[in-house]
PDB file of N, CA and C in Angstrom:
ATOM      1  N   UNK A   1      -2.499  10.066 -31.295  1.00  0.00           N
ATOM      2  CA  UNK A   1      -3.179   8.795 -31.243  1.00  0.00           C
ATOM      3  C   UNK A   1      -4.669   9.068 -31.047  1.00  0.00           C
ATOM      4  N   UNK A   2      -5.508   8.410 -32.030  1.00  0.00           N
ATOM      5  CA  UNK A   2      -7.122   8.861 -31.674  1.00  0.00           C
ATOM      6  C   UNK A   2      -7.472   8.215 -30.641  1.00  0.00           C
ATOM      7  N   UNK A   3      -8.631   8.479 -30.162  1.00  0.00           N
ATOM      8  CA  UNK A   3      -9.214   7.499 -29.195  1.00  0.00           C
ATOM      9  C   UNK A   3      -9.556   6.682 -29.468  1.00  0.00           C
ATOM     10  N   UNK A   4      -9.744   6.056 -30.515  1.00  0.00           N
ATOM     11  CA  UNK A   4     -10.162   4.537 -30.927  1.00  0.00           C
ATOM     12  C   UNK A   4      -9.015   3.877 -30.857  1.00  0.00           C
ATOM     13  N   UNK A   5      -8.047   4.052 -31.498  1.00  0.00           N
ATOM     14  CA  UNK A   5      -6.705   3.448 -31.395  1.00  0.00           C
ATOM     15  C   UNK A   5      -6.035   3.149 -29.513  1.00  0.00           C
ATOM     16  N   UNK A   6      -6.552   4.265 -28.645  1.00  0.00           N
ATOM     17  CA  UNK A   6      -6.512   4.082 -27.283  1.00  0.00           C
ATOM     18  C   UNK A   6      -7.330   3.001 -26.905  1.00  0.00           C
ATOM     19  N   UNK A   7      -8.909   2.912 -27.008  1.00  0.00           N
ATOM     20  CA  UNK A   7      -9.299   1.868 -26.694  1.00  0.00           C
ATOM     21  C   UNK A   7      -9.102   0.754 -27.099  1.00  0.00           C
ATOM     22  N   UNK A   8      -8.661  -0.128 -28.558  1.00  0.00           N
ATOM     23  CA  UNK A   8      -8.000  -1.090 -29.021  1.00  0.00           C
ATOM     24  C   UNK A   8      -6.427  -0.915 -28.251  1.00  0.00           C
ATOM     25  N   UNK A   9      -5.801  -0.444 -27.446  1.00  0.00           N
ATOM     26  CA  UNK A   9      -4.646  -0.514 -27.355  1.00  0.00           C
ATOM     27  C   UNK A   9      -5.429  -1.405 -26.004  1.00  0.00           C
ATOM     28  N   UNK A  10      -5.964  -0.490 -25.350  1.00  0.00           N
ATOM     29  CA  UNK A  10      -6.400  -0.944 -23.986  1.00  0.00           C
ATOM     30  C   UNK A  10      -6.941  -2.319 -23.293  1.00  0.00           C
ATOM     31  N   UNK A  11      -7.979  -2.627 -24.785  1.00  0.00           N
ATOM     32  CA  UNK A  11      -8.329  -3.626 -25.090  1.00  0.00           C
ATOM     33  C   UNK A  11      -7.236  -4.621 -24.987  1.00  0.00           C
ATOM     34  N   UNK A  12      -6.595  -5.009 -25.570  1.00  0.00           N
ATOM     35  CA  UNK A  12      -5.136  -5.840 -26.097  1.00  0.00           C
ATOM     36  C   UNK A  12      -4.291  -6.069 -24.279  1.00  0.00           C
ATOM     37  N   UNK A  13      -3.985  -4.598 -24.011  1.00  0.00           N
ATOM     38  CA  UNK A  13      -2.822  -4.583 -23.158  1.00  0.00           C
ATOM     39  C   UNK A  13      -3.355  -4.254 -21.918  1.00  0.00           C
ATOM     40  N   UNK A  14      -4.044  -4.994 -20.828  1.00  0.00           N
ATOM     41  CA  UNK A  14      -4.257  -4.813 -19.539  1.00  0.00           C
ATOM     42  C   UNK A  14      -3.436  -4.188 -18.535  1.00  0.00           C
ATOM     43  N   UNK A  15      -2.116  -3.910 -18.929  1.00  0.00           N
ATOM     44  CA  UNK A  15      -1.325  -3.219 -17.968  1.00  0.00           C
ATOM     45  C   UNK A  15      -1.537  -1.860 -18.851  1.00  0.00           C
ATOM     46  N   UNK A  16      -2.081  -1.467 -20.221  1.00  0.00           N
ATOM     47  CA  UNK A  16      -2.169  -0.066 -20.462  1.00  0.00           C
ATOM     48  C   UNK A  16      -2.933   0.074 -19.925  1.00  0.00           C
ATOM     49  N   UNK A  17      -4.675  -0.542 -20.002  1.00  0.00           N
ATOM     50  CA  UNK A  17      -5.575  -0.229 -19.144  1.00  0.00           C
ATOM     51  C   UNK A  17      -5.640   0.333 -18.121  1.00  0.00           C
ATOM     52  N   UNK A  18      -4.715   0.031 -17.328  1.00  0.00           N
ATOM     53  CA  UNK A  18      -4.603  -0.543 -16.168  1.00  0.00           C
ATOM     54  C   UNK A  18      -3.908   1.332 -15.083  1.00  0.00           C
ATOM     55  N   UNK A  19      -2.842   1.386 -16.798  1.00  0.00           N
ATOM     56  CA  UNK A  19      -2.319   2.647 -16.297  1.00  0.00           C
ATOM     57  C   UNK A  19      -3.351   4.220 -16.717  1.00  0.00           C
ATOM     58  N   UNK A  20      -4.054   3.246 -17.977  1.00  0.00           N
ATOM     59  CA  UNK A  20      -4.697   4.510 -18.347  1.00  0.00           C
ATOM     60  C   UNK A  20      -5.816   4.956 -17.076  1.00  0.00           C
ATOM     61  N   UNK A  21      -6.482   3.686 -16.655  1.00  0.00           N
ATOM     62  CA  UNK A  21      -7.186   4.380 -15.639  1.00  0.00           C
ATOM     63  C   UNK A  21      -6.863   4.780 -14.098  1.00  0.00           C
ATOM     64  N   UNK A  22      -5.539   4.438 -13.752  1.00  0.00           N
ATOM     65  CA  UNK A  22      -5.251   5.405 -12.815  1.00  0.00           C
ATOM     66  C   UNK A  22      -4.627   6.875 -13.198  1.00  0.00           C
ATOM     67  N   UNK A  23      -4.270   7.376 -14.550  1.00  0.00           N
ATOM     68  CA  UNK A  23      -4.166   8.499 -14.965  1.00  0.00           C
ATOM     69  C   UNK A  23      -5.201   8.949 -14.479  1.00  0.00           C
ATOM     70  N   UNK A  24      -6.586   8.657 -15.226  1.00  0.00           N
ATOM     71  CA  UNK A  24      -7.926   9.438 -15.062  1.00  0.00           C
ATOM     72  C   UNK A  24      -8.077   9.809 -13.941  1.00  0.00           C
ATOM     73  N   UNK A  25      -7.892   8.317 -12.977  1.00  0.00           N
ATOM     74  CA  UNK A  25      -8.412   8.919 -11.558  1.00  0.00           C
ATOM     75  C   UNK A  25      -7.685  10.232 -10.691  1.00  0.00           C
ATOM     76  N   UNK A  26      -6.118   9.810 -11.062  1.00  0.00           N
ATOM     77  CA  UNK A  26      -5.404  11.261 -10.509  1.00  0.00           C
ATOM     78  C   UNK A  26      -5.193  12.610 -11.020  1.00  0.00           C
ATOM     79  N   UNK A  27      -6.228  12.830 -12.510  1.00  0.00           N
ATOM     80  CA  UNK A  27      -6.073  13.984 -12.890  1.00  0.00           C
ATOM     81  C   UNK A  27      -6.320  14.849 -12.065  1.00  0.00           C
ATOM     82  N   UNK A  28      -5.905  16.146 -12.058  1.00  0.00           N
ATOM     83  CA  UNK A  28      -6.007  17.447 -11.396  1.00  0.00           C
ATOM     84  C   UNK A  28      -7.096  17.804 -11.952  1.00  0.00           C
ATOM     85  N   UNK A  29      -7.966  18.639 -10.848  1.00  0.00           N
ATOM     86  CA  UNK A  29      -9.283  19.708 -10.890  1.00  0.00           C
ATOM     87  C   UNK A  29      -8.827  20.653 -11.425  1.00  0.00           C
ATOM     88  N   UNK A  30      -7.783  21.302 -11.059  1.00  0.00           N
ATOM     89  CA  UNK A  30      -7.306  22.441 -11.528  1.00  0.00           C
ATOM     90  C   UNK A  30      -7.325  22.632 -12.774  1.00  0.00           C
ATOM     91  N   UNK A  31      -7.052  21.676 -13.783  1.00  0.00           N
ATOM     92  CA  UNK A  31      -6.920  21.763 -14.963  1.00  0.00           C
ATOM     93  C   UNK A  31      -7.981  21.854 -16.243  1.00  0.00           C
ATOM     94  N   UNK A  32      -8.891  21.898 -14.932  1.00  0.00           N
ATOM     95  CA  UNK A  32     -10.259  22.279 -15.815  1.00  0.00           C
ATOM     96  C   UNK A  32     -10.648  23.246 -15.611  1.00  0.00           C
ATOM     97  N   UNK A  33     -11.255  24.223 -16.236  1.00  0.00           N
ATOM     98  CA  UNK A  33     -11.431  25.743 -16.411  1.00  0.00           C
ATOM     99  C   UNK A  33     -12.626  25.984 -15.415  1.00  0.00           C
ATOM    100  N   UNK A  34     -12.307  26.904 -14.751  1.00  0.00           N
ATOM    101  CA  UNK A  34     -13.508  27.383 -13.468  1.00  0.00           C
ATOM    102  C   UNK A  34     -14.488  28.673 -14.232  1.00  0.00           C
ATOM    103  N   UNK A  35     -13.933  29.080 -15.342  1.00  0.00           N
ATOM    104  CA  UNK A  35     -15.094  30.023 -15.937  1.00  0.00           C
ATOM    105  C   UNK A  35     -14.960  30.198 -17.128  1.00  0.00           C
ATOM    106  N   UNK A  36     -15.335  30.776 -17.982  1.00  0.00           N
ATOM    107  CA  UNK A  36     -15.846  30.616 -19.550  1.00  0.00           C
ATOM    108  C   UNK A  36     -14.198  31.383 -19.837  1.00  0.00           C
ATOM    109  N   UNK A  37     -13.490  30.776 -21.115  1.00  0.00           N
ATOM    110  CA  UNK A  37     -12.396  30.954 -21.385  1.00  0.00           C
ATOM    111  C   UNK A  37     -12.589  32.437 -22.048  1.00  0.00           C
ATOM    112  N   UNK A  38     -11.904  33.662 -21.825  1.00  0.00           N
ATOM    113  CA  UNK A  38     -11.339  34.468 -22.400  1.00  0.00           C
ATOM    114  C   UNK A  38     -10.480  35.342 -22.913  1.00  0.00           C
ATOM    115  N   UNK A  39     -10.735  35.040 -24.103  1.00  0.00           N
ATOM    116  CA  UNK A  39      -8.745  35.250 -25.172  1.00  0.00           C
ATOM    117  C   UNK A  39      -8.064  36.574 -24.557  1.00  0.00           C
ATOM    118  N   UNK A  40      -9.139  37.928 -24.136  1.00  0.00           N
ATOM    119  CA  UNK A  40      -8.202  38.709 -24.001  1.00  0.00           C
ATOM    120  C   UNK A  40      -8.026  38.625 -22.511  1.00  0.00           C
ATOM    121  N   UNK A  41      -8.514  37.816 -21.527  1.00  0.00           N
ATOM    122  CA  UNK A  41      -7.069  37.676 -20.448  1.00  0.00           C
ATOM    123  C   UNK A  41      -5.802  36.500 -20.822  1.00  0.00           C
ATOM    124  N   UNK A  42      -6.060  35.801 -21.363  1.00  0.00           N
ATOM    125  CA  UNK A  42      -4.732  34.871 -22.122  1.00  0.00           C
ATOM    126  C   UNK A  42      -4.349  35.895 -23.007  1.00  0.00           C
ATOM    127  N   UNK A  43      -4.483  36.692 -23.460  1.00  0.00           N
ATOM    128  CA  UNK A  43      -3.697  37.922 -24.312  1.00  0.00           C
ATOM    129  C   UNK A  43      -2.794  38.419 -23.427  1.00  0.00           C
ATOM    130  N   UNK A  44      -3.281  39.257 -22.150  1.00  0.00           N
ATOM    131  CA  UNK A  44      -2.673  40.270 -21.144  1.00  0.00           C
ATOM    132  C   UNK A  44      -1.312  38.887 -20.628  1.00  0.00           C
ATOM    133  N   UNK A  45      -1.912  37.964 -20.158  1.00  0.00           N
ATOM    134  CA  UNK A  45      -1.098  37.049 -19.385  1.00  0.00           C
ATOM    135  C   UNK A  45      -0.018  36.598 -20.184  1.00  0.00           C
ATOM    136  N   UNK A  46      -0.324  36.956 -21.438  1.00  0.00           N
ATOM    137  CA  UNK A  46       1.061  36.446 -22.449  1.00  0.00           C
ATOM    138  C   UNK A  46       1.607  37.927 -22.284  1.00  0.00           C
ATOM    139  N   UNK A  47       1.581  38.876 -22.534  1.00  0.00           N
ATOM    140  CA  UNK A  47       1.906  40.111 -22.970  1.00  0.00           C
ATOM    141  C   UNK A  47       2.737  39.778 -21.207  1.00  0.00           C
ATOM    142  N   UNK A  48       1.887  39.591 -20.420  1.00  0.00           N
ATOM    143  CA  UNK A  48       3.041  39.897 -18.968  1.00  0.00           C
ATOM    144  C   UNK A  48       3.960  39.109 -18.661  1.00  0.00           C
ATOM    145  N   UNK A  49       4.049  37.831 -19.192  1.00  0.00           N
ATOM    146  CA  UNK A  49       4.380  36.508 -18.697  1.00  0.00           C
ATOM    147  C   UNK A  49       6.002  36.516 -19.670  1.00  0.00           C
ATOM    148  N   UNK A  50       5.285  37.169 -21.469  1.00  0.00           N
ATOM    149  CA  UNK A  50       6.641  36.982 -22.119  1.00  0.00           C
ATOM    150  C   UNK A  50       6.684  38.200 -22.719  1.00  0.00           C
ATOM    151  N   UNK A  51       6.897  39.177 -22.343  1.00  0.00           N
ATOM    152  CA  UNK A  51       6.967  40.817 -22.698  1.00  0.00           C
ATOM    153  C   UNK A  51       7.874  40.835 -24.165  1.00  0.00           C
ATOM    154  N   UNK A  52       8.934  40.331 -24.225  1.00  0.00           N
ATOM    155  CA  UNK A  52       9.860  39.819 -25.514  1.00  0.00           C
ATOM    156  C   UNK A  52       9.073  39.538 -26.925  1.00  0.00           C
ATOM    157  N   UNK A  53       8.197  38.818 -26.165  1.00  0.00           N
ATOM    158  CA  UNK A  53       7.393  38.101 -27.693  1.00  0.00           C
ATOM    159  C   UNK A  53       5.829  38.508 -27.734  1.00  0.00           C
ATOM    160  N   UNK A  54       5.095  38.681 -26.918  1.00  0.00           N
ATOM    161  CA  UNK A  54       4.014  39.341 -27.123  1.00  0.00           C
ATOM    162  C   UNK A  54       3.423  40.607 -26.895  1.00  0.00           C
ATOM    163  N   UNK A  55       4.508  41.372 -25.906  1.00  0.00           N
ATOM    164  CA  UNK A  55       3.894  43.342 -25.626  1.00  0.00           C
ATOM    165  C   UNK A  55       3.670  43.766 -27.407  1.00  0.00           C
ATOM    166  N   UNK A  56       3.055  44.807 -27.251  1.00  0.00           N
ATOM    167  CA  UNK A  56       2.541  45.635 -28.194  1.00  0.00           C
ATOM    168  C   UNK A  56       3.501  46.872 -28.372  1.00  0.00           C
ATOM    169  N   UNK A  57       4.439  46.633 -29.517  1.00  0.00           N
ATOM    170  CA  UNK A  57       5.410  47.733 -29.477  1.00  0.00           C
ATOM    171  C   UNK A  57       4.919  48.608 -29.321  1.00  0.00           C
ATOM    172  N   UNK A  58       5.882  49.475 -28.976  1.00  0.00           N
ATOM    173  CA  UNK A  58       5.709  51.410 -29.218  1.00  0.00           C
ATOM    174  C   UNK A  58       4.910  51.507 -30.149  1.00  0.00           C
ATOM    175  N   UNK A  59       4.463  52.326 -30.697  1.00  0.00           N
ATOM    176  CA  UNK A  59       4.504  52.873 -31.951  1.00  0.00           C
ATOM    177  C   UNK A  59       6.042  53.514 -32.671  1.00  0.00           C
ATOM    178  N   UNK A  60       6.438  53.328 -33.599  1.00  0.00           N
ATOM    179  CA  UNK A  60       7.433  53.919 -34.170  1.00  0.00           C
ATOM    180  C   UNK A  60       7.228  55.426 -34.507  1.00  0.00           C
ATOM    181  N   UNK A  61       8.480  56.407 -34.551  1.00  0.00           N
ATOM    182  CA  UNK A  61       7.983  57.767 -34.497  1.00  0.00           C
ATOM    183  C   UNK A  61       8.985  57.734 -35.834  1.00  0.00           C
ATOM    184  N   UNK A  62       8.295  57.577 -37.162  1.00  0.00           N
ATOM    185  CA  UNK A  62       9.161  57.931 -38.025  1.00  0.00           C
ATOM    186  C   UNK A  62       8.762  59.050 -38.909  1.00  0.00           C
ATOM    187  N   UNK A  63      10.505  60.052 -39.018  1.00  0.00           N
ATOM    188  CA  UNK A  63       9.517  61.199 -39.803  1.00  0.00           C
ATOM    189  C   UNK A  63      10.563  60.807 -41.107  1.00  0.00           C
ATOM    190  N   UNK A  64       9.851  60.967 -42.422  1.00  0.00           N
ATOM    191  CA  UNK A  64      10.152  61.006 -44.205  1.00  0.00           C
ATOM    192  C   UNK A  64      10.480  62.338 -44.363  1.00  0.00           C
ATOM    193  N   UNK A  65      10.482  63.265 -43.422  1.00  0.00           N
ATOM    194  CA  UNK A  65      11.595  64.701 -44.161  1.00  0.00           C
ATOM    195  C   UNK A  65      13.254  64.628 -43.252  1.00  0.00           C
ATOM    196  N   UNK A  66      13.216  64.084 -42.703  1.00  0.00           N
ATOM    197  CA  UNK A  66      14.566  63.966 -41.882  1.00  0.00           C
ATOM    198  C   UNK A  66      15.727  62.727 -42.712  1.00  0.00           C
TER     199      UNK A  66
END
């Protein structure tokens, strides 16, 4: 939903209003970034978090005369 379509909703429906702005007020601090985002610690934190789907395989040891 764009934000224009939010504010015409808001407009219209005083109980959306109503809820949209106590959302705002109880958002969490937390959820806003305390320092400049960088990919390679969201890299490591995936690699630790889901080892299955993001570690960096082995290397494969394949030998073509065997």
């Amino acid at each position: 939903m764009s934000s224009t379509a939010v504010r015409t909703h808001a407009q219209r429906h005083p109980a959306f209003a109503e809820r949209l702005r106590a959302d705002r007020e109880n958002r969490s601090p937390a959820l806003t970034p305390v320092e400049p985002f960088d990919w390679r610690v969201a890299a490591e934190q995936l690699e630790r978090d889901y080892p299955e789907r993001w570690a960096v395989p082995e290397p494969f040891d394949f030998d073509p005369q065997a």
